[in-house]
Protein backbone atom coordinates (compact mmCIF):
# COMPACT_ATOMS: atom_id res chain seq x y z
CA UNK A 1 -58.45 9.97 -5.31
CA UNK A 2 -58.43 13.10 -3.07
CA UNK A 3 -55.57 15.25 -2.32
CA UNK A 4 -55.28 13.83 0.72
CA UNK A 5 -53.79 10.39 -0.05
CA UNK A 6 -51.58 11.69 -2.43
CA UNK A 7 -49.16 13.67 -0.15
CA UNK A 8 -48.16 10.83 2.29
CA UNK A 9 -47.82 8.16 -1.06
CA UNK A 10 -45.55 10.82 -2.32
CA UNK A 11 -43.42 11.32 1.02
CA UNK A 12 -42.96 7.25 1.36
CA UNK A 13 -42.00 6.99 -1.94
CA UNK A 14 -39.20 9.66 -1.43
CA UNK A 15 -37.93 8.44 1.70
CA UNK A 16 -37.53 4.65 0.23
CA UNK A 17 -35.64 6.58 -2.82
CA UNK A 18 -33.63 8.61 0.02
CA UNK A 19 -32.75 5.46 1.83
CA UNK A 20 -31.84 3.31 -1.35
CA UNK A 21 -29.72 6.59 -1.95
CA UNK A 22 -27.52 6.63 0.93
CA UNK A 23 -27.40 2.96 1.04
CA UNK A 24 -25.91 3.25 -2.38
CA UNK A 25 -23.88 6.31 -1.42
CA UNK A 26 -22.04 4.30 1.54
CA UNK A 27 -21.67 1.27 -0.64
CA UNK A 28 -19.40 3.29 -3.20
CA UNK A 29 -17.51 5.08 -0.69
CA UNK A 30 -16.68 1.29 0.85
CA UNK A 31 -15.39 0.50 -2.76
CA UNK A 32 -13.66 3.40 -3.07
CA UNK A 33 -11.67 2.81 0.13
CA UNK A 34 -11.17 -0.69 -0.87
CA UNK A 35 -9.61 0.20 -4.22
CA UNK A 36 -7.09 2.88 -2.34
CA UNK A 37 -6.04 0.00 -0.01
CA UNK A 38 -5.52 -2.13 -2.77
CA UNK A 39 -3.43 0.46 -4.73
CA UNK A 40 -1.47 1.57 -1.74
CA UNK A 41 -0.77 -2.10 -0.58
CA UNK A 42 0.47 -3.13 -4.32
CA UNK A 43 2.52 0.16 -4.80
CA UNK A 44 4.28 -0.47 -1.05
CA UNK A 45 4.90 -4.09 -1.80
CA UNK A 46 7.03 -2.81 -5.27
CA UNK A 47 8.85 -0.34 -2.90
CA UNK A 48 9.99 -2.69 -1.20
CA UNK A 49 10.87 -5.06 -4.14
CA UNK A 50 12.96 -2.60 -6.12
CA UNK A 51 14.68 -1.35 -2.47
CA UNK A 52 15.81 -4.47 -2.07
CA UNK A 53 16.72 -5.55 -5.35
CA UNK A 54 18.77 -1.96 -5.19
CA UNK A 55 20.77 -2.93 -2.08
CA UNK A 56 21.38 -6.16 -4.00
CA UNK A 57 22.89 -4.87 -6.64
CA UNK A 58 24.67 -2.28 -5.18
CA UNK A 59 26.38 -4.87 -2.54
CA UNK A 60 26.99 -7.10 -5.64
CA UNK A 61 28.66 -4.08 -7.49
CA UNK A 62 30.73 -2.56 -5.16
CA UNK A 63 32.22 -6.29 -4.33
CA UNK A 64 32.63 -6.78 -7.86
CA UNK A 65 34.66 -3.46 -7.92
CA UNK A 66 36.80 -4.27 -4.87
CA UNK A 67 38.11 -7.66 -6.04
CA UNK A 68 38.96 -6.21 -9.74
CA UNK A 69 41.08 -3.57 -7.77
CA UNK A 70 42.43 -6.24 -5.10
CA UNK A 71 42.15 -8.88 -7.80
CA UNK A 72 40.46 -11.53 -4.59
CA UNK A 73 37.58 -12.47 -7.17
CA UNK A 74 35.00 -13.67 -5.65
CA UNK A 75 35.49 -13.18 -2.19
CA UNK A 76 34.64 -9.40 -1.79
CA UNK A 77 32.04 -9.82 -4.43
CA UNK A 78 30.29 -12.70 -1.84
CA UNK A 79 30.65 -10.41 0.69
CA UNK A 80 28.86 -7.58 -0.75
CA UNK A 81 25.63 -9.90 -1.76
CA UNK A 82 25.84 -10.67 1.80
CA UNK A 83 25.54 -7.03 3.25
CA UNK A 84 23.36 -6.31 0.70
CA UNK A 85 21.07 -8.75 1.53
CA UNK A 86 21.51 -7.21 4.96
CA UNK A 87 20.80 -3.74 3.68
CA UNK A 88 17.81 -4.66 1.88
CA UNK A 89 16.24 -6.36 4.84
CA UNK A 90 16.74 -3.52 6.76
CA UNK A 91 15.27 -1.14 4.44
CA UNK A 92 12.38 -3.78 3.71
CA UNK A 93 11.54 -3.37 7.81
CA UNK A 94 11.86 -0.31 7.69
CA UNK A 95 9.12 0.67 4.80
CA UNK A 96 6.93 -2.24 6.44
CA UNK A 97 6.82 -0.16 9.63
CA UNK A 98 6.26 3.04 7.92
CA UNK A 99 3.42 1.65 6.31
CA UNK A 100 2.09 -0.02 9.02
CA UNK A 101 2.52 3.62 10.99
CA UNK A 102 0.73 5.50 8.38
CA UNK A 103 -2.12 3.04 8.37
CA UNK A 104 -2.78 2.80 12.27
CA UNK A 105 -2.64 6.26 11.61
CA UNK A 106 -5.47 6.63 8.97
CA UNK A 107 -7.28 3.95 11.21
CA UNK A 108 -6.97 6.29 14.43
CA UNK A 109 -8.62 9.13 12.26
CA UNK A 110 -11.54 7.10 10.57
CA UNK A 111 -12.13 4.96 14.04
């Protein structure tokens, strides 16, 4: 072989090895942002479980409280699931559409 040849086998060889590079390259940063979604999406979702069961219980306890006082067991205590309930959808809105903010946000930036 002359010196020739060698030069341009060398320089298709490297660009092949570049491509299959990058190709890998993008193919872990996809991953990557597919594991962050996943992460942020499961830690949001137990926000919003423990907010609610919060507003739950503190409806629940505060009723409880009232009808020891007022001695009207259960009625306060019924009431108090209820606006917890309330509360806790509220809240649960609330995070959704901060999430959903902050995401059309990171979109906005990426896009």
């Amino acid at each position: 072989m002359t010196e020739d040849q060698d030069p341009p086998k060398a320089s298709a060889e490297l660009e092949s090895l570049a491509l299959r590079l990058e190709t890998e390259r993008r193919q872990a940063q996809i991953e990557q942002d597919i594991r962050r979604t996943a992460t942020s999406a499961l830690g949001g979702g137990f926000r919003i479980a423990v907010e609610m069961l919060a507003a739950l219980a503190v409806g629940t306890g505060l009723g409880y409280m009232a009808d020891q006082i007022l001695g009207t067991l259960p009625w306060f205590m019924v009431a108090g699931i209820f606006l917890g309930f309330a509360a806790g959808m509220r809240n649960m809105i609330r995070s959704a559409e901060r999430m959903h903010a902050k995401r059309d946000g990171e979109d906005n930036k990426t896009g």
